[in-house]
N, C-alpha and C. Protein backbone atom coordinates (compact mmCIF):
# COMPACT_ATOMS: atom_id res chain seq x y z
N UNK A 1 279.99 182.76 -48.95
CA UNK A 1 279.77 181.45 -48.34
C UNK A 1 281.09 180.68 -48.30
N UNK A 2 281.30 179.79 -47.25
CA UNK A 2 282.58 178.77 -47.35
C UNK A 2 281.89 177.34 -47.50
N UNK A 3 282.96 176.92 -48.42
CA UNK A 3 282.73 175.76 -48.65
C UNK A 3 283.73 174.68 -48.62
N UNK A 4 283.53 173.58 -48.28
CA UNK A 4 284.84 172.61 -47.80
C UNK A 4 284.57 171.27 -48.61
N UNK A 5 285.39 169.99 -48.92
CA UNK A 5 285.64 169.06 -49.90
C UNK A 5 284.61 167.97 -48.96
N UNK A 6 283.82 167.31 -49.80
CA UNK A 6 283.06 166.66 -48.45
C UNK A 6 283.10 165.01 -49.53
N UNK A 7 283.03 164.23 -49.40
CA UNK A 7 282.45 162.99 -50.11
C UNK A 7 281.71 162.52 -51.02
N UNK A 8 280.76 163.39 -51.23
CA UNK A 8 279.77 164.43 -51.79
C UNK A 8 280.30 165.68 -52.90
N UNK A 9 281.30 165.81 -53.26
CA UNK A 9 281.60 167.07 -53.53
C UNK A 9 281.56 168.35 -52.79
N UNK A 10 281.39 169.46 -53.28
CA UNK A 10 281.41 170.34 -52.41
C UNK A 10 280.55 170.42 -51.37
N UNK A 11 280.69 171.22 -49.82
CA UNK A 11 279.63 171.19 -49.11
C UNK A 11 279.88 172.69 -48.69
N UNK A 12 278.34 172.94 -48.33
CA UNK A 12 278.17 174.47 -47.91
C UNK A 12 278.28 174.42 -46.61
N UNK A 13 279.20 174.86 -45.85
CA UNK A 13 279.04 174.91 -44.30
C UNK A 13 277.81 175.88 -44.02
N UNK A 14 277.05 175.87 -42.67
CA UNK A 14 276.29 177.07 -42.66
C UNK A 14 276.78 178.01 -41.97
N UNK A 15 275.72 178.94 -42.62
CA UNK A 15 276.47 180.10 -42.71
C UNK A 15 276.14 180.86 -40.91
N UNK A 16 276.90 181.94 -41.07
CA UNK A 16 276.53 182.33 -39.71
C UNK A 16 276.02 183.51 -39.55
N UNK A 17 275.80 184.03 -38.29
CA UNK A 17 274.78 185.59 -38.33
C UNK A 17 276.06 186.64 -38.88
N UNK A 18 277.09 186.71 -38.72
CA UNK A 18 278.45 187.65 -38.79
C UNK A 18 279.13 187.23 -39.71
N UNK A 19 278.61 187.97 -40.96
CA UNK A 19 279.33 187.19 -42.23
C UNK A 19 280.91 188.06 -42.43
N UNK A 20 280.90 188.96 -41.74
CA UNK A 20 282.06 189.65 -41.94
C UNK A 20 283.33 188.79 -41.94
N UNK A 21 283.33 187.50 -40.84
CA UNK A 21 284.71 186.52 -41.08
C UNK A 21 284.81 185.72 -42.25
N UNK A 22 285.61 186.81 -42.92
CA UNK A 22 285.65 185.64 -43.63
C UNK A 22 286.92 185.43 -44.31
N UNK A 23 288.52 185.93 -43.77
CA UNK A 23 289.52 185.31 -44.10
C UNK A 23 289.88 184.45 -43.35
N UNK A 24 290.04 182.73 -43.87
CA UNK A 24 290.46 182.04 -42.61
C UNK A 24 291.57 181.70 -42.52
N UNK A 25 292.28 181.72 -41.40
CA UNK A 25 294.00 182.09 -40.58
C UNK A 25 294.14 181.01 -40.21
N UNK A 26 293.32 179.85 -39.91
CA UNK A 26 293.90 178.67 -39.70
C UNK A 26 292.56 177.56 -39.45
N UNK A 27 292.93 175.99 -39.72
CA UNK A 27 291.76 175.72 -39.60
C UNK A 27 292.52 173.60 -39.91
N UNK A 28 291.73 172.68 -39.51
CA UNK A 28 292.62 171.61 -39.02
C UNK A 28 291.46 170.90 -38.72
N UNK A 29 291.40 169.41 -39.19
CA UNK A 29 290.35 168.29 -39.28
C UNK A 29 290.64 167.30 -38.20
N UNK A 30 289.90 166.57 -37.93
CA UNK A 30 289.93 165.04 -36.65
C UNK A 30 289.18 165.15 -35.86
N UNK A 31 289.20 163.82 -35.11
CA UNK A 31 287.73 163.66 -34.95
C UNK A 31 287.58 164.21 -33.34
N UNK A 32 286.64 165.07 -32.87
CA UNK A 32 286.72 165.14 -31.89
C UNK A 32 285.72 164.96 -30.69
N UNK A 33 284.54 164.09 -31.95
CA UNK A 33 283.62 163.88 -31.15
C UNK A 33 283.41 162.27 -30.75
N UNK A 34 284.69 161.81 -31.15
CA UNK A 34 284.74 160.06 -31.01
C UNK A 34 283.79 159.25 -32.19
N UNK A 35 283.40 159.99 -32.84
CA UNK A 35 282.13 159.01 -33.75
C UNK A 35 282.85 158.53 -35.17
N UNK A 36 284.34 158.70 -35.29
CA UNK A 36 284.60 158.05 -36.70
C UNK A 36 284.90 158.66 -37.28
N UNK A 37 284.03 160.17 -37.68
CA UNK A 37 284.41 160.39 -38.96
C UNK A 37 285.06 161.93 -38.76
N UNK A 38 285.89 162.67 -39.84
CA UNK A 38 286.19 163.73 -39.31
C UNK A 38 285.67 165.23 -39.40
N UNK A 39 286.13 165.66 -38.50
CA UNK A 39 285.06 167.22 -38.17
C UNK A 39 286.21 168.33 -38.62
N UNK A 40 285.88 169.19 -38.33
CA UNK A 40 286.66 170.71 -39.02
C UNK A 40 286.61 171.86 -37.92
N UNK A 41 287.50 172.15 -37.62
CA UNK A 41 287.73 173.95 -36.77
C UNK A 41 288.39 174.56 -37.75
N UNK A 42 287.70 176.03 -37.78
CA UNK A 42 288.43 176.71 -38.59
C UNK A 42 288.51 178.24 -37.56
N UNK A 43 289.83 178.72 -37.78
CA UNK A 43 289.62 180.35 -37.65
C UNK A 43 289.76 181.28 -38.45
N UNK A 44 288.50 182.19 -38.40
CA UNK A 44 288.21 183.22 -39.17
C UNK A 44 288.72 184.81 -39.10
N UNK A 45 289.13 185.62 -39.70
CA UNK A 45 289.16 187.28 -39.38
C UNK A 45 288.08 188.12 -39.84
N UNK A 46 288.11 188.77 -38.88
CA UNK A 46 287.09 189.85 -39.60
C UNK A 46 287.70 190.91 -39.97
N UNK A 47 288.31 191.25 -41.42
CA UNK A 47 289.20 192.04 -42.13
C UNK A 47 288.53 193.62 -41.88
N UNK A 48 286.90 193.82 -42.12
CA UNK A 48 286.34 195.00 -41.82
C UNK A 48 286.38 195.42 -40.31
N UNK A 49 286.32 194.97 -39.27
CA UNK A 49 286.24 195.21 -37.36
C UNK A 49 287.88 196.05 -37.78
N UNK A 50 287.59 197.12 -36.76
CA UNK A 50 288.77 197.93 -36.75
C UNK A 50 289.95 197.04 -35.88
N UNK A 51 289.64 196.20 -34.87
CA UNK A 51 290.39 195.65 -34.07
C UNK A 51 290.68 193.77 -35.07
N UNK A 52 290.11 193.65 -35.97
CA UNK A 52 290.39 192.34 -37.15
C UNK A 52 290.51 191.32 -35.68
N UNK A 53 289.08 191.27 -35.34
CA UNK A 53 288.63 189.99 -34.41
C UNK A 53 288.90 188.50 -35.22
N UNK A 54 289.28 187.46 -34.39
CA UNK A 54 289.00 186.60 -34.96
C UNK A 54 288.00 185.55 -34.29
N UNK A 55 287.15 184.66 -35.06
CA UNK A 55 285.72 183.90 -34.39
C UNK A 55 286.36 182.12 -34.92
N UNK A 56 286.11 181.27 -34.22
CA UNK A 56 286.64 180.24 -34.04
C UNK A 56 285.40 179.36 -34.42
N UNK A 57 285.36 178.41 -35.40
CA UNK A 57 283.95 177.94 -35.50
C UNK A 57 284.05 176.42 -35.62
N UNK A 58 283.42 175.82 -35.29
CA UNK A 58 283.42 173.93 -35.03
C UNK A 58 282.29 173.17 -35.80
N UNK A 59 282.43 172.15 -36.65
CA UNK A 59 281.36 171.53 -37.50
C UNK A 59 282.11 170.20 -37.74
N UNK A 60 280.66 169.47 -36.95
CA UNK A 60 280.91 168.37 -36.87
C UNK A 60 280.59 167.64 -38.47
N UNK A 61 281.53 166.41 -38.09
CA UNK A 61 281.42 165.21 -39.76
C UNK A 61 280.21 164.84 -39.81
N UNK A 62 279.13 164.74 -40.88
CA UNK A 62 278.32 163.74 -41.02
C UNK A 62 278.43 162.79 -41.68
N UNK A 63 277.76 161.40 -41.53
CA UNK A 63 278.04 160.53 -41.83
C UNK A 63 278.11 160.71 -43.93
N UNK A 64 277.32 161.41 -43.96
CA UNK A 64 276.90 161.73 -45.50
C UNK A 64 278.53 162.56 -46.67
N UNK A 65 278.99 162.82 -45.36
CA UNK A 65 279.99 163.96 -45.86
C UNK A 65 280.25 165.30 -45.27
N UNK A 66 279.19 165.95 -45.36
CA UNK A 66 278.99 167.27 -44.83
C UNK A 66 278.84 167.33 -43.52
N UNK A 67 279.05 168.79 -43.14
CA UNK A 67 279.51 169.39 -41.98
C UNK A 67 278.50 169.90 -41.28
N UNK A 68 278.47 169.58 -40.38
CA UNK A 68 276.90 170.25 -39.11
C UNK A 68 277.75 171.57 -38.42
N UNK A 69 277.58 172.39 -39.06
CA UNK A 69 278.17 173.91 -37.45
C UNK A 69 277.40 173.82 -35.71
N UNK A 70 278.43 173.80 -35.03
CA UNK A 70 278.66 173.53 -33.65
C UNK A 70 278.11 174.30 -33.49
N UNK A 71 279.43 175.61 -33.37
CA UNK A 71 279.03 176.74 -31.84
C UNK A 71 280.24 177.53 -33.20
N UNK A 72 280.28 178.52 -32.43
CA UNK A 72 281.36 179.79 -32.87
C UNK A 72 281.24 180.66 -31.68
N UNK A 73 282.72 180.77 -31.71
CA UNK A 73 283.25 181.53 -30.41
C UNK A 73 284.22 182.34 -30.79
N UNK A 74 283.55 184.29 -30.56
CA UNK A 74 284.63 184.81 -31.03
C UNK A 74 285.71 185.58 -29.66
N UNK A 75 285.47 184.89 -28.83
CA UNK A 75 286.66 185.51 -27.80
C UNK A 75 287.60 184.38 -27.26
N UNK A 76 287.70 183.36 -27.85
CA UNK A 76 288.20 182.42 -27.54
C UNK A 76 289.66 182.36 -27.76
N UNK A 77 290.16 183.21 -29.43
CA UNK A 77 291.21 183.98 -29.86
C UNK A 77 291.23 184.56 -29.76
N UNK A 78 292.51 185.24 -29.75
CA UNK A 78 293.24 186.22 -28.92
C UNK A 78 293.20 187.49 -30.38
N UNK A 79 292.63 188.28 -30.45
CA UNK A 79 292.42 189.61 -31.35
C UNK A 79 294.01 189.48 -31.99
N UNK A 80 294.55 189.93 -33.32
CA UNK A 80 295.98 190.31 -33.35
C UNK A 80 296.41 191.74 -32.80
N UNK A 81 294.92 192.40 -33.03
CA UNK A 81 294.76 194.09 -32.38
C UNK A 81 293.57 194.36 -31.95
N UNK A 82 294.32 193.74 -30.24
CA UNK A 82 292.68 194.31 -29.61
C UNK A 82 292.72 195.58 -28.84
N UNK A 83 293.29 196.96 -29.12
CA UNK A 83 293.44 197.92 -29.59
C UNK A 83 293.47 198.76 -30.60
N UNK A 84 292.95 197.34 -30.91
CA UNK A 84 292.96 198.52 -32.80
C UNK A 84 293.71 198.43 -33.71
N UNK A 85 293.86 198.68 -35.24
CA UNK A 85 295.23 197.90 -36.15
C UNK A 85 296.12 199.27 -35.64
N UNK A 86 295.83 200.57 -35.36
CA UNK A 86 296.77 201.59 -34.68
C UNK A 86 297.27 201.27 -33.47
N UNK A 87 297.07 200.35 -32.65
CA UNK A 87 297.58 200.46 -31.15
C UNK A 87 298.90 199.55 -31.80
N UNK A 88 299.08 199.09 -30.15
CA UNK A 88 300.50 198.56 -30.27
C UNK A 88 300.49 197.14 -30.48
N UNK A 89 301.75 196.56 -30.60
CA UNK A 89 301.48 194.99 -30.57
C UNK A 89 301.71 194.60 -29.53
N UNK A 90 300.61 193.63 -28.85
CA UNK A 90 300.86 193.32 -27.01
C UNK A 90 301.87 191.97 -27.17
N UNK A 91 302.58 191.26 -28.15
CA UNK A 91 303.50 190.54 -28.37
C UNK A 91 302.68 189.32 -27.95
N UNK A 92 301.60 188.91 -27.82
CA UNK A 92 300.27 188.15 -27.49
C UNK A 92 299.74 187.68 -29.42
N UNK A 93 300.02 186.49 -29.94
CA UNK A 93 299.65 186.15 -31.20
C UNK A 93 298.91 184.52 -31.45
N UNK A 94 297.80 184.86 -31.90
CA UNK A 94 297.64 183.50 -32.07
C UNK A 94 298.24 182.70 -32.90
N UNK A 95 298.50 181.28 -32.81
CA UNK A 95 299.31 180.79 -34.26
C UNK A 95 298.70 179.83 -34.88
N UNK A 96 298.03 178.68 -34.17
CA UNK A 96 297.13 178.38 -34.92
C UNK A 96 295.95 177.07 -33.92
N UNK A 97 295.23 176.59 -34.58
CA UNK A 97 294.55 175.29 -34.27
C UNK A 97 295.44 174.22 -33.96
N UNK A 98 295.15 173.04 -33.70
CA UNK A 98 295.74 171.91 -33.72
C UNK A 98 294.59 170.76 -33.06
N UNK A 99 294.45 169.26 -33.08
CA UNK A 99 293.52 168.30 -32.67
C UNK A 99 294.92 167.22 -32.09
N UNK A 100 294.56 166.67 -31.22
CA UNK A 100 296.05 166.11 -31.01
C UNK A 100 295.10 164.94 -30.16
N UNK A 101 294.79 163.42 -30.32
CA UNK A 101 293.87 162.96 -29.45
C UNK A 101 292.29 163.03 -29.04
N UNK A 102 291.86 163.90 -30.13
CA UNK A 102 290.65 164.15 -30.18
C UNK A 102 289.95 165.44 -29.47
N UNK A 103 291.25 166.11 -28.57
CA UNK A 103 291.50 167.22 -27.97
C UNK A 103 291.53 168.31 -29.10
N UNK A 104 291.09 169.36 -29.01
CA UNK A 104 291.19 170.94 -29.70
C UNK A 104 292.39 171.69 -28.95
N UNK A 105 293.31 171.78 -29.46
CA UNK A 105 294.08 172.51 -28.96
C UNK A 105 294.18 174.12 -29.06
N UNK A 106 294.16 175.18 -28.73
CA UNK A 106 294.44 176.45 -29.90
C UNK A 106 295.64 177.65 -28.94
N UNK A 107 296.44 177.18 -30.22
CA UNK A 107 298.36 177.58 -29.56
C UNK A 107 298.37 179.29 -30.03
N UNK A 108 298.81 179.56 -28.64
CA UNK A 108 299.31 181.62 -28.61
C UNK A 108 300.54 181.27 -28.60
N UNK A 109 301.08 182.09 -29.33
CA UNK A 109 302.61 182.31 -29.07
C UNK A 109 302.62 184.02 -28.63
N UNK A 110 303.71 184.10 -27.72
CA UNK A 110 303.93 185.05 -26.88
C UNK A 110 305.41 185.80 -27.59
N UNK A 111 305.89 186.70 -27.33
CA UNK A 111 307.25 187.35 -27.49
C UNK A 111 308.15 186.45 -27.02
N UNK A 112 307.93 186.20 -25.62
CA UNK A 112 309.11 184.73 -25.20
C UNK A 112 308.32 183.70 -24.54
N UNK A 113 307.68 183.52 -25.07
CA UNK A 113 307.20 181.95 -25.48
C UNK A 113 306.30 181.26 -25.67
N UNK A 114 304.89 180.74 -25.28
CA UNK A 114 303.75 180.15 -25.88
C UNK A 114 302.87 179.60 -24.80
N UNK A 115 301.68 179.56 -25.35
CA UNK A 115 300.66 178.81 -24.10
C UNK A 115 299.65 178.01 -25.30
N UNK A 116 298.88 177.01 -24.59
CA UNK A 116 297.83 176.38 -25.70
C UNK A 116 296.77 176.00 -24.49
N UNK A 117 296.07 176.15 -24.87
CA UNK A 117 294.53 175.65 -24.33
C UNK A 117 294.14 174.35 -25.05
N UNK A 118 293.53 174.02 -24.03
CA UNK A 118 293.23 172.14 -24.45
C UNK A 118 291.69 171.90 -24.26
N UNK A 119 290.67 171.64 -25.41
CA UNK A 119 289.09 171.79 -25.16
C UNK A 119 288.90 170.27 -25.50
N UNK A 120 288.27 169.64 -24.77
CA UNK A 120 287.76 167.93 -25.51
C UNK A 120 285.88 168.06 -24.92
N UNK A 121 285.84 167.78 -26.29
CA UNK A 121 284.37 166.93 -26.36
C UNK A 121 283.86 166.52 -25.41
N UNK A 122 282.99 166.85 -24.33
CA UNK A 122 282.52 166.00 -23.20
C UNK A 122 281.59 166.57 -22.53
N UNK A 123 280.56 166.00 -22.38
CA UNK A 123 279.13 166.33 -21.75
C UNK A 123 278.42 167.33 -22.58
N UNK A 124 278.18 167.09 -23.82
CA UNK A 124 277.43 168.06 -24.58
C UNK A 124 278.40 169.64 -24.90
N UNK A 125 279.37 169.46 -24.87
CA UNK A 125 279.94 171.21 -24.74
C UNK A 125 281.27 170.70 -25.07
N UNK A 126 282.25 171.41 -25.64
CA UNK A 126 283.77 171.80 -25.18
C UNK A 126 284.26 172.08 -24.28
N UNK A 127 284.78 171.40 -23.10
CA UNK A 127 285.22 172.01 -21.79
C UNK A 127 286.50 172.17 -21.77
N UNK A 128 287.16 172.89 -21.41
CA UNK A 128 289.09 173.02 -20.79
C UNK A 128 289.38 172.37 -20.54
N UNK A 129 290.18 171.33 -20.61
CA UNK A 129 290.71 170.11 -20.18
C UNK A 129 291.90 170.51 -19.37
N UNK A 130 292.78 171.30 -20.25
CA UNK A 130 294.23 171.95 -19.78
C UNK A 130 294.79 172.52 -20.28
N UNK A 131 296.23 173.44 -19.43
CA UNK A 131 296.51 174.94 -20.19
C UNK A 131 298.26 174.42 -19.88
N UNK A 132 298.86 174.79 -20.95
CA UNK A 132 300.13 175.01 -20.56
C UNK A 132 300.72 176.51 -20.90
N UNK A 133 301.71 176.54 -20.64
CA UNK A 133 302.47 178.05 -20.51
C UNK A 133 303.74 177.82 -20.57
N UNK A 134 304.89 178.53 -20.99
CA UNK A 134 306.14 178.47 -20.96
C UNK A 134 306.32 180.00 -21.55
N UNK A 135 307.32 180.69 -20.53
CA UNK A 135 307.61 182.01 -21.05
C UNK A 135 308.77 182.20 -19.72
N UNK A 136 309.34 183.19 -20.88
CA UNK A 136 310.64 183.82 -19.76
C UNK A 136 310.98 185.47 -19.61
N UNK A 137 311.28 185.22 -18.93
CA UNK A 137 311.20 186.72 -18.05
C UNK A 137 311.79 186.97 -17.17
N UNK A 138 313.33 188.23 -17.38
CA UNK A 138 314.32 188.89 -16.68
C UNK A 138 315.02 187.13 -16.46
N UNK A 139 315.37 186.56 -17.81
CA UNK A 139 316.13 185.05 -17.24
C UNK A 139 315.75 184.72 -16.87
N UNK A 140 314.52 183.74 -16.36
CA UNK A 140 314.05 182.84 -15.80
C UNK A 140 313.20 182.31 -16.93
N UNK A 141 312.65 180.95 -17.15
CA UNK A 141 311.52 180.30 -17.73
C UNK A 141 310.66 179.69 -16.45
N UNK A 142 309.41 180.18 -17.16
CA UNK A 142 308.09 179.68 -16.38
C UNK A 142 307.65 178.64 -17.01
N UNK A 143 307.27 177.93 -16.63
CA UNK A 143 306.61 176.78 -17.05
C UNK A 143 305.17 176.63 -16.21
N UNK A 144 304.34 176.67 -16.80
CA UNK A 144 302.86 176.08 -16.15
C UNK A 144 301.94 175.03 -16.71
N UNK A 145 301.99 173.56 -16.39
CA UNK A 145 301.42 172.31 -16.82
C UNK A 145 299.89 172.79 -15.67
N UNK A 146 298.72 172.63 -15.98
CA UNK A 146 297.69 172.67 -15.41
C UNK A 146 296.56 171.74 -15.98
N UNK A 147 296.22 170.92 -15.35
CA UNK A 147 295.06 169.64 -15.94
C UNK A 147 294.13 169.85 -15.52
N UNK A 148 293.17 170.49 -15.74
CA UNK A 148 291.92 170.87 -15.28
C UNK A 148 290.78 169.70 -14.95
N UNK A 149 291.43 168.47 -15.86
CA UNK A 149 290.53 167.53 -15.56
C UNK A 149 290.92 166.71 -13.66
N UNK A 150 292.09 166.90 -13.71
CA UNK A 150 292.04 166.26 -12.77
C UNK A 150 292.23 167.68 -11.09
N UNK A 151 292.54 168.59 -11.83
CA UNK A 151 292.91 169.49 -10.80
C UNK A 151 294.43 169.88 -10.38
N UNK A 152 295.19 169.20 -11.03
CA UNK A 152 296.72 169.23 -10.71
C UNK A 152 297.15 170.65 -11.41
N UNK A 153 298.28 171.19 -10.65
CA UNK A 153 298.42 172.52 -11.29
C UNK A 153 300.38 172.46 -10.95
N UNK A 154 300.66 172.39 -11.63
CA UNK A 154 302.40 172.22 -11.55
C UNK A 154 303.38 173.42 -12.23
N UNK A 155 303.50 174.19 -11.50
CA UNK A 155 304.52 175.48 -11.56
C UNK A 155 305.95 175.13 -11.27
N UNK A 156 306.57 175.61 -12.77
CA UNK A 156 308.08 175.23 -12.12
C UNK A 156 308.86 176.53 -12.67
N UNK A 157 309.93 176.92 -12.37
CA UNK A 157 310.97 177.88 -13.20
C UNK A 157 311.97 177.27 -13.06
N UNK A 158 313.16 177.81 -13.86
CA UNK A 158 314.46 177.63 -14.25
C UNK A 158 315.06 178.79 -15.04
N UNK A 159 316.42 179.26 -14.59
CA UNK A 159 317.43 180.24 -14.95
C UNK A 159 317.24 179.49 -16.62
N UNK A 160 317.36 180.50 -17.50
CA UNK A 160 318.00 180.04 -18.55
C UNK A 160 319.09 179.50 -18.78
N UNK A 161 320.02 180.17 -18.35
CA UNK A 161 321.47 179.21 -18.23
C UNK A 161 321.42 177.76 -17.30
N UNK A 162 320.59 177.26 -17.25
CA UNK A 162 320.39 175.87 -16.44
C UNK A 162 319.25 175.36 -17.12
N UNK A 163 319.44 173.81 -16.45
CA UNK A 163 318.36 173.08 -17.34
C UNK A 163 317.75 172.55 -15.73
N UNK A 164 317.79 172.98 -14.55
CA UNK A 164 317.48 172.67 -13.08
C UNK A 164 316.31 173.29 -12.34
N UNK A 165 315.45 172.87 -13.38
CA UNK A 165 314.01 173.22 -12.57
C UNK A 165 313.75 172.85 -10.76
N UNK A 166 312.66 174.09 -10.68
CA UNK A 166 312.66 174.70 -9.41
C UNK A 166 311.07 174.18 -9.29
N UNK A 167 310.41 173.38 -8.56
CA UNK A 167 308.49 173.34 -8.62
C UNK A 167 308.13 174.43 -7.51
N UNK A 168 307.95 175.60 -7.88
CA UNK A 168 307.23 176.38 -7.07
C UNK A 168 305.67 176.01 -6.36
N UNK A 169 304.99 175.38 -7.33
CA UNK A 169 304.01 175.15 -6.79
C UNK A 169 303.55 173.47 -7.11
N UNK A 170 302.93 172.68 -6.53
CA UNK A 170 302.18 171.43 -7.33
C UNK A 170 301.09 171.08 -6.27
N UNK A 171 300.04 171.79 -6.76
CA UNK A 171 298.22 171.47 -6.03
C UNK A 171 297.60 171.14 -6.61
N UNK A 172 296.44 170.99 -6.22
CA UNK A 172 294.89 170.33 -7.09
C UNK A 172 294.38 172.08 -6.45
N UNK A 173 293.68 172.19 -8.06
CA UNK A 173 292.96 173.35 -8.10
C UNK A 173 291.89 172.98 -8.77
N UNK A 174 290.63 172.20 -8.43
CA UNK A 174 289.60 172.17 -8.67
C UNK A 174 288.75 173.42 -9.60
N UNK A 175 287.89 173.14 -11.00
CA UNK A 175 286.99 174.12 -10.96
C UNK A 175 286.09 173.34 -11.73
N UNK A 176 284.91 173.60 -11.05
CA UNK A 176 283.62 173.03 -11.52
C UNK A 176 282.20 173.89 -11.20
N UNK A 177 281.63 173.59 -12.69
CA UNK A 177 282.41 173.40 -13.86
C UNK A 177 283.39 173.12 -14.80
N UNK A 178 283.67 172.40 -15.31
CA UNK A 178 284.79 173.17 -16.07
C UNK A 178 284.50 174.24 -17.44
N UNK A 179 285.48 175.28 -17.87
CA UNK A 179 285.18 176.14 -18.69
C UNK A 179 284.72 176.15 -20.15
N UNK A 180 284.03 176.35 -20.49
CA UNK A 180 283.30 176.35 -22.03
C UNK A 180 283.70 176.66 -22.90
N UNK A 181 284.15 176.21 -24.00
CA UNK A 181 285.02 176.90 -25.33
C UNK A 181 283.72 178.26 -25.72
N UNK A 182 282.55 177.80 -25.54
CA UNK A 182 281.97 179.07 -26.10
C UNK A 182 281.90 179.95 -25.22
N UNK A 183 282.35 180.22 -24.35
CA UNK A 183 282.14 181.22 -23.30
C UNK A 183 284.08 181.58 -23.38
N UNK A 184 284.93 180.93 -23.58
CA UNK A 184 285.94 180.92 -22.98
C UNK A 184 286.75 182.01 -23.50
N UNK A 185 287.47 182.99 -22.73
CA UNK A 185 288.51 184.47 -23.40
C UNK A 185 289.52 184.09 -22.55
N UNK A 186 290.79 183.85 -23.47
CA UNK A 186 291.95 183.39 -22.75
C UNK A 186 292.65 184.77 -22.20
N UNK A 187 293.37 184.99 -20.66
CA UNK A 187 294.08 185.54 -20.21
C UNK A 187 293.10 186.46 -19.42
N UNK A 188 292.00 185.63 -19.08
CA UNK A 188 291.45 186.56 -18.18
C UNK A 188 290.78 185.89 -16.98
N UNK A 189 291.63 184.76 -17.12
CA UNK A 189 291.28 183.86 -16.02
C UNK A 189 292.23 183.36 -14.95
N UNK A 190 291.71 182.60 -14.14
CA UNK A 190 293.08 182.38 -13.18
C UNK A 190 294.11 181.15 -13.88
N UNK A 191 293.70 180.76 -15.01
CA UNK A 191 294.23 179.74 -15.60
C UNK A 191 295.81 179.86 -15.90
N UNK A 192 296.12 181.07 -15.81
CA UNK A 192 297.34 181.66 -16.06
C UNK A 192 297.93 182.13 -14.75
N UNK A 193 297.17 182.77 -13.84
CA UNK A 193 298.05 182.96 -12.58
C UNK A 193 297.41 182.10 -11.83
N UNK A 194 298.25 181.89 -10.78
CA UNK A 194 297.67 181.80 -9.53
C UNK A 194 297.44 182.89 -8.45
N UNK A 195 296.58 182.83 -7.73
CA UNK A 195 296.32 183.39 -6.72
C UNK A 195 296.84 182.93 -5.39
């Protein structure tokens, strides 16, 4: 069982159907449901799964102290081996949580360079708010700012040896819906390329 510091003394989070997660790799408090008090994301591994999945789980503050469990979403992070602890390393790592504004952030770092997904509280669910990207490749840096709330999608590059960004692209890319933290598997969406 996990248990977290509540007002109250200890509190039992509940538990879940997949008790196998249970080393947690990162995990970060605030409020993200606007009501005051603060809530908890944590991420979990599953040390036994040959591929050491990790499941992402959300529990909201109660006023009492203790923690109400959300949702848990285990494709939301990025596997450290989703090939297996024998395959290779796809240079694809998660690093950790973050709440920044009441926003869920959850930051990949890449071989050359990083992306974070942005989930806020709204209409009953976690939706995507926005994705950034920065990575470089054969000298160039990519940069991708994308606001899902509003639809703006802003692509730029620049030579490394320069600081003289280039905007390849800047549209409204509508999607509605927007995407569900419990449904959501990063890098398999257009959120990262364009079409």
């Amino acid at each position: 069982m996990l248990y977290f510091a509540s007002q109250n003394g200890w509190s039992q989070l509940a538990p879940l159907n997949n008790q196998h997660y249970t080393k947690i790799i990162s995990s970060v408090t605030g409020d993200l449901n606007k009501d005051g008090i603060l809530d908890q994301v944590v991420v979990k591994e599953d040390t036994m799964a040959f591929t050491d999945p990790y499941q992402l789980e959300v529990y909201f503050g109660q006023e009492n102290g203790d923690f109400k469990w959300i949702l848990s979403a285990t494709k939301a992070v990025i596997s450290p081996y989703p090939d297996g602890k024998d395959g290779l390393n796809t240079g694809i790592q998660f690093s950790k949580v973050s709440i920044h504004n009441g926003v869920l952030w959850i930051e990949t770092e890449m071989t050359r360079g990083h992306m974070q997904h942005k989930f806020r509280y709204q209409n009953g669910r976690f939706e995507l708010i926005g994705f950034s990207y920065a990575n470089v490749d054969h000298d160039i840096l990519y940069l991708i700012d994308y606001n899902l709330s509003t639809g703006r999608r802003i692509e730029k590059e620049c030579p490394i040896s320069s600081d003289n960004f280039k905007v390849t692209l800047d549209k409204t890319i509508k999607i509605n819906p927007l995407p569900s933290l419990q449904d959501f598997e990063p890098l398999t969406t257009e959120f990262l390329y364009n079409d």
